[in-house]
PDB file of N, CA and C in Angstrom:
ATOM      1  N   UNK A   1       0.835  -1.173   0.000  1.00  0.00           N
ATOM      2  CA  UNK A   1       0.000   0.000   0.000  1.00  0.00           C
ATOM      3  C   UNK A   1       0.883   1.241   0.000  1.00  0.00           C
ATOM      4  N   UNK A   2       0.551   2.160  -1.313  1.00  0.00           N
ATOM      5  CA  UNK A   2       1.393   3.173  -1.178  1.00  0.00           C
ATOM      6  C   UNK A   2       0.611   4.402  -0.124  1.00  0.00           C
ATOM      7  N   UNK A   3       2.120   4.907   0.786  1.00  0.00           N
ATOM      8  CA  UNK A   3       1.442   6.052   1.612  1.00  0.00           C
ATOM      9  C   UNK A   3       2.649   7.367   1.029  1.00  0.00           C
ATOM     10  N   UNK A   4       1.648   8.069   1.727  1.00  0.00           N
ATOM     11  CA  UNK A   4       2.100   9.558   1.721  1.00  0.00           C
ATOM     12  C   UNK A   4       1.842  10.685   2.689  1.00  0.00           C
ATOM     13  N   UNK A   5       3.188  11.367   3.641  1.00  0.00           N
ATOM     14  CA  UNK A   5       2.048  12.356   4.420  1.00  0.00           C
ATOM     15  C   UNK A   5       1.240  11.071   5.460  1.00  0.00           C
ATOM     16  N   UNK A   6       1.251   9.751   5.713  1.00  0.00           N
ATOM     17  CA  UNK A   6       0.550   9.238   6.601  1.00  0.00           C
ATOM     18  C   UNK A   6      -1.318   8.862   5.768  1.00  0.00           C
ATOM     19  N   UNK A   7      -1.040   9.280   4.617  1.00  0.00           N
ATOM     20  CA  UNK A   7      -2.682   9.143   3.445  1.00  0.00           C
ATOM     21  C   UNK A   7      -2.239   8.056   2.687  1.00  0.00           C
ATOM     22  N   UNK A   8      -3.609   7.592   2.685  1.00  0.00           N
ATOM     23  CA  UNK A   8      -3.555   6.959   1.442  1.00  0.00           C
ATOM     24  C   UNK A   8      -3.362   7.715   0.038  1.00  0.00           C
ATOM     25  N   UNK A   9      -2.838   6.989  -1.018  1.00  0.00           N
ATOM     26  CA  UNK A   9      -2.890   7.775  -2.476  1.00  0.00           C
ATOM     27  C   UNK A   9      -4.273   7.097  -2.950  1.00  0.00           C
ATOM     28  N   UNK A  10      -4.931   7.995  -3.573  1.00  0.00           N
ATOM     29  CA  UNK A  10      -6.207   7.720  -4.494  1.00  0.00           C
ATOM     30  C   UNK A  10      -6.374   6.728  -4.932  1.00  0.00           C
ATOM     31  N   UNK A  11      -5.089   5.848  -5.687  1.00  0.00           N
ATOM     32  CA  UNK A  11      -5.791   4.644  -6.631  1.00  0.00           C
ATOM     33  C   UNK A  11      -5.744   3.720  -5.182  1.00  0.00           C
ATOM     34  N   UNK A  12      -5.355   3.545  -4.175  1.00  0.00           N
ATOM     35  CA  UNK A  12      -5.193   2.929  -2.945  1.00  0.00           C
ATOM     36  C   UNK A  12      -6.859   2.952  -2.688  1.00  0.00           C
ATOM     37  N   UNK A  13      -6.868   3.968  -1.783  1.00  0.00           N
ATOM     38  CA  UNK A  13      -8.046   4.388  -1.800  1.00  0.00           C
ATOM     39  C   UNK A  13      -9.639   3.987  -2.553  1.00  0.00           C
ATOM     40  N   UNK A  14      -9.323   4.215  -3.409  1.00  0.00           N
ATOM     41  CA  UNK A  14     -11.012   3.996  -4.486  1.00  0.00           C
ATOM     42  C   UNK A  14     -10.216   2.609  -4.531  1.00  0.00           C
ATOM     43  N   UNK A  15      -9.459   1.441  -4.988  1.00  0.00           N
ATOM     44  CA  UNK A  15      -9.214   0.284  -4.431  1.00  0.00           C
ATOM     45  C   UNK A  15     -10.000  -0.578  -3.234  1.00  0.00           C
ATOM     46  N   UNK A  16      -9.682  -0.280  -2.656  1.00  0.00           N
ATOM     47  CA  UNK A  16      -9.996  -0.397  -0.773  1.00  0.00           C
ATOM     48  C   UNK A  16     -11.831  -0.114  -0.645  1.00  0.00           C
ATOM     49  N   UNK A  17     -11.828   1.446  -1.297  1.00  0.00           N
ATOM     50  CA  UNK A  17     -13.633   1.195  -1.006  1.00  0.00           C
ATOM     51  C   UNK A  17     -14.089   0.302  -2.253  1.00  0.00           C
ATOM     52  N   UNK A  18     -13.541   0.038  -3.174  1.00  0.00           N
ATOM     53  CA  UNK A  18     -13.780  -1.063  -4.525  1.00  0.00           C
ATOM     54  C   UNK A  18     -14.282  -2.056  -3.908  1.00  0.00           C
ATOM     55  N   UNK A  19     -13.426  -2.323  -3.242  1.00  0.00           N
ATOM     56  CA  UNK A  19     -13.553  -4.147  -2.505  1.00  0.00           C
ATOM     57  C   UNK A  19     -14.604  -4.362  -1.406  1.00  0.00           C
ATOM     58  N   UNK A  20     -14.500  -3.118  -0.594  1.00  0.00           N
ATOM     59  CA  UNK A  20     -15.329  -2.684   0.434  1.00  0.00           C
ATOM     60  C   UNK A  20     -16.987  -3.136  -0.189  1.00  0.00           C
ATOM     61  N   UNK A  21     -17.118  -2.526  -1.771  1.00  0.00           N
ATOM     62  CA  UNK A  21     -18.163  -2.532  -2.310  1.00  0.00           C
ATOM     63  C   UNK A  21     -18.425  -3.671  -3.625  1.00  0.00           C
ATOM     64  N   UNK A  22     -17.055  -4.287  -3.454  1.00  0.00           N
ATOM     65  CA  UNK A  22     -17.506  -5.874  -4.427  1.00  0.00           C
ATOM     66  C   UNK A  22     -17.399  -5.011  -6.131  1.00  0.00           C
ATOM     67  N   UNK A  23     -17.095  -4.318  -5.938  1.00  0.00           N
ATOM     68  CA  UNK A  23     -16.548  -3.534  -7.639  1.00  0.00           C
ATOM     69  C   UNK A  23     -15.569  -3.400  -7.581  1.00  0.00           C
ATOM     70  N   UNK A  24     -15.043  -2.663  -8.692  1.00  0.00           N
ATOM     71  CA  UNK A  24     -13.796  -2.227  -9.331  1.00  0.00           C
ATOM     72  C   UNK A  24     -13.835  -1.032  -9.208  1.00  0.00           C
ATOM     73  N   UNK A  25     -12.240  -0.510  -8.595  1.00  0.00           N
ATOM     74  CA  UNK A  25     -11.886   1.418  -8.452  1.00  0.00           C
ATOM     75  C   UNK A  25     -12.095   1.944  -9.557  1.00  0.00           C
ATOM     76  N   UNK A  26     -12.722   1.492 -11.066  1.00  0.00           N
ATOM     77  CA  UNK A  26     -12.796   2.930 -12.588  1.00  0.00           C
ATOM     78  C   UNK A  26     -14.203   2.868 -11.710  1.00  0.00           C
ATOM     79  N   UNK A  27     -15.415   2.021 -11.288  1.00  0.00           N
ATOM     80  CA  UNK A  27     -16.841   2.379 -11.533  1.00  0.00           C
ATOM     81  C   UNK A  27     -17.136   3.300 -10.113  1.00  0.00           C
ATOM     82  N   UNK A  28     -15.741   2.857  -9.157  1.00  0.00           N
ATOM     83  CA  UNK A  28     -15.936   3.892  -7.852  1.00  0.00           C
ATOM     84  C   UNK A  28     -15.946   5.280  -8.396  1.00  0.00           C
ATOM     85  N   UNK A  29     -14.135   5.202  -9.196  1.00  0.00           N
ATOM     86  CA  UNK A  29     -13.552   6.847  -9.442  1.00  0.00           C
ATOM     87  C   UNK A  29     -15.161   7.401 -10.421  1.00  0.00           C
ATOM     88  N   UNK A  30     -15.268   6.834 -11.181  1.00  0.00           N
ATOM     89  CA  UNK A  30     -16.950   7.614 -11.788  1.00  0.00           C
ATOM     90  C   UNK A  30     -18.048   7.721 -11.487  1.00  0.00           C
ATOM     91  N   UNK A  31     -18.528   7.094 -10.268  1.00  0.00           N
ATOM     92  CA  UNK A  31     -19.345   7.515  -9.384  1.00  0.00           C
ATOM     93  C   UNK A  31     -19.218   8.750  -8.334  1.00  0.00           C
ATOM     94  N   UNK A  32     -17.905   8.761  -8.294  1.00  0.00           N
ATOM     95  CA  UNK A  32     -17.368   9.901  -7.220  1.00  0.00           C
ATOM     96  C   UNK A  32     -17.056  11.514  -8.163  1.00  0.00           C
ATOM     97  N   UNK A  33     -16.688  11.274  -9.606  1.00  0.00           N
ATOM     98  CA  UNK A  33     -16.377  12.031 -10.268  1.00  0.00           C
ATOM     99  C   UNK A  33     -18.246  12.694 -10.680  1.00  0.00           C
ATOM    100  N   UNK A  34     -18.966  11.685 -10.955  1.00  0.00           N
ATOM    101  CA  UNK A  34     -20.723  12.190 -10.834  1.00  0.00           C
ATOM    102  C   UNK A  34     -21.364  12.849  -9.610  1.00  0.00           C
ATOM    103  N   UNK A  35     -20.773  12.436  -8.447  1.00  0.00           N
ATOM    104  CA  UNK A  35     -21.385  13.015  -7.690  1.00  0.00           C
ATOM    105  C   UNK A  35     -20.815  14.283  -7.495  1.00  0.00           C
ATOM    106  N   UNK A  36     -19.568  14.697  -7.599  1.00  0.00           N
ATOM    107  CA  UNK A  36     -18.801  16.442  -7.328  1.00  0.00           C
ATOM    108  C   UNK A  36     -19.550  17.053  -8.409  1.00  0.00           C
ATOM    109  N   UNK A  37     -19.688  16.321  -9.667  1.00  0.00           N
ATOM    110  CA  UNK A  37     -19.764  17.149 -10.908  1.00  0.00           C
ATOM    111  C   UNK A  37     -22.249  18.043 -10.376  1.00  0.00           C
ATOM    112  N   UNK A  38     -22.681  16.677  -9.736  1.00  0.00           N
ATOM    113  CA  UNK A  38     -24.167  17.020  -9.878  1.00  0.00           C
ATOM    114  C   UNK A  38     -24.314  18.529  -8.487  1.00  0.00           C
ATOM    115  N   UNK A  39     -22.969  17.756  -7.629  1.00  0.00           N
ATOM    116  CA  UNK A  39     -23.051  19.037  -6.650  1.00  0.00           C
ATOM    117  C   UNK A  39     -22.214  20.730  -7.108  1.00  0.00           C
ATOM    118  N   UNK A  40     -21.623  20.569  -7.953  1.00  0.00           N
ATOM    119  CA  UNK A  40     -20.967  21.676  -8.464  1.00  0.00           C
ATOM    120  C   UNK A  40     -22.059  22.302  -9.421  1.00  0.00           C
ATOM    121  N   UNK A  41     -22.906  21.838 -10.023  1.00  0.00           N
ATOM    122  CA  UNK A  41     -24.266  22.286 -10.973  1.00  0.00           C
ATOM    123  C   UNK A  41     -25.052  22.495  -9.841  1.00  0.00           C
ATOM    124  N   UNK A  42     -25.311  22.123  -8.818  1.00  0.00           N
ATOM    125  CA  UNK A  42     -26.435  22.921  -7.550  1.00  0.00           C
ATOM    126  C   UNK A  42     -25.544  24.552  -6.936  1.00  0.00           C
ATOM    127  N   UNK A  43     -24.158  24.145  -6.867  1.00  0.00           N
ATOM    128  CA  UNK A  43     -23.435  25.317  -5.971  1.00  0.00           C
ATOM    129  C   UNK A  43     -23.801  26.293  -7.151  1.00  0.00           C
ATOM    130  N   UNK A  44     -23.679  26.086  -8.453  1.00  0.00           N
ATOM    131  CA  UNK A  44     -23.484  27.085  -9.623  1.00  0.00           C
ATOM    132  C   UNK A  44     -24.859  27.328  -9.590  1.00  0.00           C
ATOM    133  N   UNK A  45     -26.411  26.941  -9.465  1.00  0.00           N
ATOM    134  CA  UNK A  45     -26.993  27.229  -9.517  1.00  0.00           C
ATOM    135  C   UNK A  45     -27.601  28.024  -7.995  1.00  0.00           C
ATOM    136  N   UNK A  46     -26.911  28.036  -7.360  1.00  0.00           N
ATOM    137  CA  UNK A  46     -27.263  28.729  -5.954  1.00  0.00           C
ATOM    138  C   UNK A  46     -26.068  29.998  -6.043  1.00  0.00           C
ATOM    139  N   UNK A  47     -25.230  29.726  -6.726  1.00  0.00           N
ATOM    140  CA  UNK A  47     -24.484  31.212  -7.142  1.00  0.00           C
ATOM    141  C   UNK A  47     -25.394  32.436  -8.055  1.00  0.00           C
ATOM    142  N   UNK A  48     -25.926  31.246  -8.612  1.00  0.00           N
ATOM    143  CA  UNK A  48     -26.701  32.086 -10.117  1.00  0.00           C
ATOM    144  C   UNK A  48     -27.934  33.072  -9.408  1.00  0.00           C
ATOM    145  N   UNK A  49     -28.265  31.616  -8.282  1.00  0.00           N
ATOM    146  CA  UNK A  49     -29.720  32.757  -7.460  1.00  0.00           C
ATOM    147  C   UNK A  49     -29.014  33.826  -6.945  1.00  0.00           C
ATOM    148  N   UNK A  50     -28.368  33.722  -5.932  1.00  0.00           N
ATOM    149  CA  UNK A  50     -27.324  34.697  -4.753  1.00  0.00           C
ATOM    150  C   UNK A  50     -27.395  35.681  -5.898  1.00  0.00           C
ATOM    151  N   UNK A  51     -26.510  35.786  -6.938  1.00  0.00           N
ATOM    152  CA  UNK A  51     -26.355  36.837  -7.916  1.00  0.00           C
ATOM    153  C   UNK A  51     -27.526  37.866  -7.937  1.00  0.00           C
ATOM    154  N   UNK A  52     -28.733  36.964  -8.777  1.00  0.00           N
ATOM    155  CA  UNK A  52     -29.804  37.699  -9.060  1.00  0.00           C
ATOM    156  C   UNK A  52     -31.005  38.364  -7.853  1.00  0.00           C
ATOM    157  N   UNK A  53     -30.052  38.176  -6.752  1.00  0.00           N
ATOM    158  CA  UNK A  53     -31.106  38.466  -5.394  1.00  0.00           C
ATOM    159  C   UNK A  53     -31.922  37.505  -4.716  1.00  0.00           C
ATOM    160  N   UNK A  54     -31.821  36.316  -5.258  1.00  0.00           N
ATOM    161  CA  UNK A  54     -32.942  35.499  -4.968  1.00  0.00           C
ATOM    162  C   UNK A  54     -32.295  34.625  -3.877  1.00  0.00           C
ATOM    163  N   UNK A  55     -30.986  34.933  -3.538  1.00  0.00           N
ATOM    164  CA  UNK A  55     -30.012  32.972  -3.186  1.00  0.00           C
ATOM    165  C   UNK A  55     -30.909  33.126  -1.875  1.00  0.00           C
ATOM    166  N   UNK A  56     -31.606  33.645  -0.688  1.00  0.00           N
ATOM    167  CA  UNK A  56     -31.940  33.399   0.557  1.00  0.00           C
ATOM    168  C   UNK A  56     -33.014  32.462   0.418  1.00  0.00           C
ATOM    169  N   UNK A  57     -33.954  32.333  -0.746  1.00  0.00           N
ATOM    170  CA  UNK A  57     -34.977  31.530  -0.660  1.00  0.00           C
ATOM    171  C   UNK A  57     -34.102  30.155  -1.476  1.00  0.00           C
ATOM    172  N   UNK A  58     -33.201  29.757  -1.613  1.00  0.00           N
ATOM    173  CA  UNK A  58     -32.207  28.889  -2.415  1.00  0.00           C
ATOM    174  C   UNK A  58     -32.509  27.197  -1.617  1.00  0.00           C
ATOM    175  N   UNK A  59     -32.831  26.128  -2.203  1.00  0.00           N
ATOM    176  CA  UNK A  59     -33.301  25.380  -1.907  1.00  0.00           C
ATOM    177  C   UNK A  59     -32.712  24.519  -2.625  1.00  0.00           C
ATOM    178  N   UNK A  60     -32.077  23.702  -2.580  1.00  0.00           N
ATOM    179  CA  UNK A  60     -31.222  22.516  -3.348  1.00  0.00           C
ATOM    180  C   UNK A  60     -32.263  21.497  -3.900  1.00  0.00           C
ATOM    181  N   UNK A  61     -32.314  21.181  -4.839  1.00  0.00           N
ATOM    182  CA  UNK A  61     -33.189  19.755  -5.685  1.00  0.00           C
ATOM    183  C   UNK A  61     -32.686  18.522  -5.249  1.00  0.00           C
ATOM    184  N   UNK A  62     -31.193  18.602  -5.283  1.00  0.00           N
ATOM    185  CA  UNK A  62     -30.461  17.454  -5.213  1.00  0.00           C
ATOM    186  C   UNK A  62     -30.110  17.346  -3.885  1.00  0.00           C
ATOM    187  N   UNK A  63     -30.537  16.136  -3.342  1.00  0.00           N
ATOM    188  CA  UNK A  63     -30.167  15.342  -1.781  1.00  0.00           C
ATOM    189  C   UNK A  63     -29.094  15.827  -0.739  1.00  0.00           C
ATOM    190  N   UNK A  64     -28.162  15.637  -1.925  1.00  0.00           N
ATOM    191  CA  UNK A  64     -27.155  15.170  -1.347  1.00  0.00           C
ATOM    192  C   UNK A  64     -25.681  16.719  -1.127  1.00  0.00           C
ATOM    193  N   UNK A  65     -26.975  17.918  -1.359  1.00  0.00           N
ATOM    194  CA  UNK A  65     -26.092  19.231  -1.459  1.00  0.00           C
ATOM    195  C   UNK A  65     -25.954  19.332  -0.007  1.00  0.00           C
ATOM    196  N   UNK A  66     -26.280  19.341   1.031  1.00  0.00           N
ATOM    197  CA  UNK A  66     -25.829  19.896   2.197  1.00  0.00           C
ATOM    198  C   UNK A  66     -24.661  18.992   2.394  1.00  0.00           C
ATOM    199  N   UNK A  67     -25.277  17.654   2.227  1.00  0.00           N
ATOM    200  CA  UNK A  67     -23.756  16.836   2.846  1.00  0.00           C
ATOM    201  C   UNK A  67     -22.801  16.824   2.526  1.00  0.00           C
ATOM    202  N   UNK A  68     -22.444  17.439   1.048  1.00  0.00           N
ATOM    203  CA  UNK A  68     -21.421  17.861   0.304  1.00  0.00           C
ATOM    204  C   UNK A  68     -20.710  18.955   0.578  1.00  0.00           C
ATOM    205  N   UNK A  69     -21.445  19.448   1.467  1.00  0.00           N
ATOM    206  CA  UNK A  69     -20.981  21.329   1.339  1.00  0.00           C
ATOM    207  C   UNK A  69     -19.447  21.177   1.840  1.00  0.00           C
ATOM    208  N   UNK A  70     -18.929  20.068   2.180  1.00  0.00           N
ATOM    209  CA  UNK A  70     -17.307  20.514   2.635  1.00  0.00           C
ATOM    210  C   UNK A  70     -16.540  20.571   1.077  1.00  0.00           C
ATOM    211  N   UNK A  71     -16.750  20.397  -0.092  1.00  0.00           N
ATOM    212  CA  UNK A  71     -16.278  20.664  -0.715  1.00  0.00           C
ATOM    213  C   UNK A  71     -16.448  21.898  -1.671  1.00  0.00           C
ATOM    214  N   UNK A  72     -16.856  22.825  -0.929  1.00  0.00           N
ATOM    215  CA  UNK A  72     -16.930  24.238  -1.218  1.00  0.00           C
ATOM    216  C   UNK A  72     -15.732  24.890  -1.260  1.00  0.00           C
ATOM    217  N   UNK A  73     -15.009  24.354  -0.726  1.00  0.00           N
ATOM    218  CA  UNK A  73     -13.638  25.203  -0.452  1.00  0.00           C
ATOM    219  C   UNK A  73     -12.598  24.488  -1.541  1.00  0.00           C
ATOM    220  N   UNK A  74     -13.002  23.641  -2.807  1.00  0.00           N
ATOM    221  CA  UNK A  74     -12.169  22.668  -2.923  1.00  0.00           C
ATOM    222  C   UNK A  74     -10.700  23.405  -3.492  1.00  0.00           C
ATOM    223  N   UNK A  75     -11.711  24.679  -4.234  1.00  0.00           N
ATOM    224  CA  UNK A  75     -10.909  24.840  -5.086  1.00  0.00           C
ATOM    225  C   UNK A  75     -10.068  26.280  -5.244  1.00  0.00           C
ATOM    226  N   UNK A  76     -10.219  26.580  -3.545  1.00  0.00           N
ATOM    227  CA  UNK A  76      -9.578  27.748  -3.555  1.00  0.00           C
ATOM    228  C   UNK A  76      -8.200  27.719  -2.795  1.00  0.00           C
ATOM    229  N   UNK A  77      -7.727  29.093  -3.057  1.00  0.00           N
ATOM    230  CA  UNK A  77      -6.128  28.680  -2.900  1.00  0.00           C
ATOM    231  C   UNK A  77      -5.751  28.695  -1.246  1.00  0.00           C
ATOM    232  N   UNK A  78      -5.275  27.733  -1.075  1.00  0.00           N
ATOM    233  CA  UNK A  78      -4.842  27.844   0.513  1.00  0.00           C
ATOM    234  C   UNK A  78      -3.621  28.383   0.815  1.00  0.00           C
ATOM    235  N   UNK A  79      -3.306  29.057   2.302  1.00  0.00           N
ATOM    236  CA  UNK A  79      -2.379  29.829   2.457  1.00  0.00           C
ATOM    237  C   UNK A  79      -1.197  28.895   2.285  1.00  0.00           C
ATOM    238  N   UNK A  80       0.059  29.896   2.460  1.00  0.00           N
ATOM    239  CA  UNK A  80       1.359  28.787   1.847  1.00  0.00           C
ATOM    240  C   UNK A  80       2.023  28.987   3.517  1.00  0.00           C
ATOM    241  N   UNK A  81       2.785  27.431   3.876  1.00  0.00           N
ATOM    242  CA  UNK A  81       3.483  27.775   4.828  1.00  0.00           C
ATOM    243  C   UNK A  81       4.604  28.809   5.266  1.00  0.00           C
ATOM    244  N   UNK A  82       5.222  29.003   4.271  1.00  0.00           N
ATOM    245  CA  UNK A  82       6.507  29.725   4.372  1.00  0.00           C
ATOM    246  C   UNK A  82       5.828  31.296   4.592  1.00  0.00           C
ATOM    247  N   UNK A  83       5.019  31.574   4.011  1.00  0.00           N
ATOM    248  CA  UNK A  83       4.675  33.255   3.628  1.00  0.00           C
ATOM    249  C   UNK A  83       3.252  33.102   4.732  1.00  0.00           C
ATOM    250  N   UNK A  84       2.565  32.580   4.786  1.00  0.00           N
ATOM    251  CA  UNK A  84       1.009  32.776   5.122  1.00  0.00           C
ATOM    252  C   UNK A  84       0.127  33.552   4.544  1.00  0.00           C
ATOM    253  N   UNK A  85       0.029  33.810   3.092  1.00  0.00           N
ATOM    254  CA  UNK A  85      -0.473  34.464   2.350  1.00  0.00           C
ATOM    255  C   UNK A  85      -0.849  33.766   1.130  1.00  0.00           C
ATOM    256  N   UNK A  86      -1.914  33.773   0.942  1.00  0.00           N
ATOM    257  CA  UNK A  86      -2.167  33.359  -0.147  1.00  0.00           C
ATOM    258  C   UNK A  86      -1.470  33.309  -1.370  1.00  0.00           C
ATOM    259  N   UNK A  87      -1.230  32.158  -2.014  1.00  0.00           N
ATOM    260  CA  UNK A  87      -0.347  32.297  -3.390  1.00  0.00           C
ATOM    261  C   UNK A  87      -0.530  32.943  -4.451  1.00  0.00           C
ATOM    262  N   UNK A  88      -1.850  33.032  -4.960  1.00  0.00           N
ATOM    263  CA  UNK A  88      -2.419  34.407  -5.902  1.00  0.00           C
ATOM    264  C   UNK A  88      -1.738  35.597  -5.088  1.00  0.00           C
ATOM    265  N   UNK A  89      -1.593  35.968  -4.026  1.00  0.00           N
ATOM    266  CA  UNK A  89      -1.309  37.661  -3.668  1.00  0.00           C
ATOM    267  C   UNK A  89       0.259  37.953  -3.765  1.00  0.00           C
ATOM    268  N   UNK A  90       0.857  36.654  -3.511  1.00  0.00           N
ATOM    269  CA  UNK A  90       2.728  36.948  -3.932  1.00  0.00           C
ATOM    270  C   UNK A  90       2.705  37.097  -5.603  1.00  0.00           C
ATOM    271  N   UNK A  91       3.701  37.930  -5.899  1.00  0.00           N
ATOM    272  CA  UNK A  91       4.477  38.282  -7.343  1.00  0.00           C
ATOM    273  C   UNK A  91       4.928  37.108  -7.756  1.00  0.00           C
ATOM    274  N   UNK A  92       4.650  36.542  -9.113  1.00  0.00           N
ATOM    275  CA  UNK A  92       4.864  35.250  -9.612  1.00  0.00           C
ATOM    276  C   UNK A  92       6.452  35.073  -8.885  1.00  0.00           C
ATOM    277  N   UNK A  93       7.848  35.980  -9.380  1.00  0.00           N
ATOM    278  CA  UNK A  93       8.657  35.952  -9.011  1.00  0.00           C
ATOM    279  C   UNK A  93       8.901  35.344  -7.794  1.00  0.00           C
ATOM    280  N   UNK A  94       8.490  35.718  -6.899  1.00  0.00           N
ATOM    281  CA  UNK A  94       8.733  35.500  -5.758  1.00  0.00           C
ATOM    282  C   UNK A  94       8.289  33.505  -5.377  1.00  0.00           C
ATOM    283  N   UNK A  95       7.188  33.547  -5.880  1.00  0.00           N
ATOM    284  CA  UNK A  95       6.729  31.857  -5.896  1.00  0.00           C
ATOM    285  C   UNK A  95       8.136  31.198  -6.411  1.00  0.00           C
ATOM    286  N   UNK A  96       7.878  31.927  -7.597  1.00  0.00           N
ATOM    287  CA  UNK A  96       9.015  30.418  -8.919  1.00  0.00           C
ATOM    288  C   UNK A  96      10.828  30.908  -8.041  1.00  0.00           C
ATOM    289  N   UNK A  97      11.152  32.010  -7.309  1.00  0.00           N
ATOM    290  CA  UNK A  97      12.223  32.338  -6.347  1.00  0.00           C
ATOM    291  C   UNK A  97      12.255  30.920  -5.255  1.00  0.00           C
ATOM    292  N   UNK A  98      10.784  31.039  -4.816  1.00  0.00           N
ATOM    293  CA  UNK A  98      11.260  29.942  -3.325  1.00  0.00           C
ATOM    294  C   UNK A  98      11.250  28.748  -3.967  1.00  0.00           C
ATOM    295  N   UNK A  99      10.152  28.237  -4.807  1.00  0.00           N
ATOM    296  CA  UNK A  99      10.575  26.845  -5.221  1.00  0.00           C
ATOM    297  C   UNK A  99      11.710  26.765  -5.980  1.00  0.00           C
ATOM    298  N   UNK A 100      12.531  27.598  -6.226  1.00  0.00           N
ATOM    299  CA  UNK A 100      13.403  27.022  -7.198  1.00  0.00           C
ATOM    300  C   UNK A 100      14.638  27.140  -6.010  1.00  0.00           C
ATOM    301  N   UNK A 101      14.714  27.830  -4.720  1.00  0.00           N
ATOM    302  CA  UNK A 101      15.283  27.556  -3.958  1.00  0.00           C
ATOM    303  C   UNK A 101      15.407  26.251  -3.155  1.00  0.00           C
ATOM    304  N   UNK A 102      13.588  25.792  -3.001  1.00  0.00           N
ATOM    305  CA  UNK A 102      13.516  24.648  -2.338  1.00  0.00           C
ATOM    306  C   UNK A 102      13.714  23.753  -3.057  1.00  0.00           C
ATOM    307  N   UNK A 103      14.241  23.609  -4.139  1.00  0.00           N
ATOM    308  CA  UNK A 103      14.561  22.736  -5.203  1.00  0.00           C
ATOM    309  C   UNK A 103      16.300  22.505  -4.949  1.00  0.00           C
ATOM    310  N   UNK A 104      17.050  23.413  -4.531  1.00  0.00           N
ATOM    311  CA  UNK A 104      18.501  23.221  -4.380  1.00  0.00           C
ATOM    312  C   UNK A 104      18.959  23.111  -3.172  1.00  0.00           C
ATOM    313  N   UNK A 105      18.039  22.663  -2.564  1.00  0.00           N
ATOM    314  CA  UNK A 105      18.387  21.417  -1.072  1.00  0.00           C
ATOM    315  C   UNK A 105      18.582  20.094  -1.568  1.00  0.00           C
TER     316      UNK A 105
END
């Protein structure tokens, strides 16, 4: 079992719940890839209300939007250890500076 960081890696992972579930990790990874994709079309459509004034009366169709909501954050940038600032707000320079420093250790 490959680890990382103390995690499992993904194909490990969808593996493990594979077996868990008597399938194969492609019909897990595309079940899991359907379900982000039906909750990302509810968040976009509760953006679309919010926009037009309406998001307070915003009511999800699909089940399974509240239980999802931790992946709201999936895709935004998290602070960096070294700086504590977000990586969009440093000068490209300065990024491609430290990794190319932390590269000559």
């Amino acid at each position: 079992m490959n680890k990382k960081n103390g995690l499992l890696k993904k194909p490990d992972a969808l593996k493990e719940i594979a077996i868990t579930f008597n399938t194969d990790s492609s019909e897990i990874d595309r079940k899991l890839k359907n379900v982000y994709s039906q909750y990302t079309r509810e968040r976009r459509n509760y953006k679309a209300m919010k926009k037009s004034g309406a998001g307070k009366e915003f009511h999800a169709k699909w089940f399974g939007y509240d239980l999802m909501s931790f992946l709201q954050d999936k895709n935004k940038p998290r602070k960096t250890r070294e700086f504590g600032l977000d990586e969009c707000q440093l000068p490209c320079s300065t990024v491609v500076q430290y990794t190319t420093h932390l590269g000559s250790h």
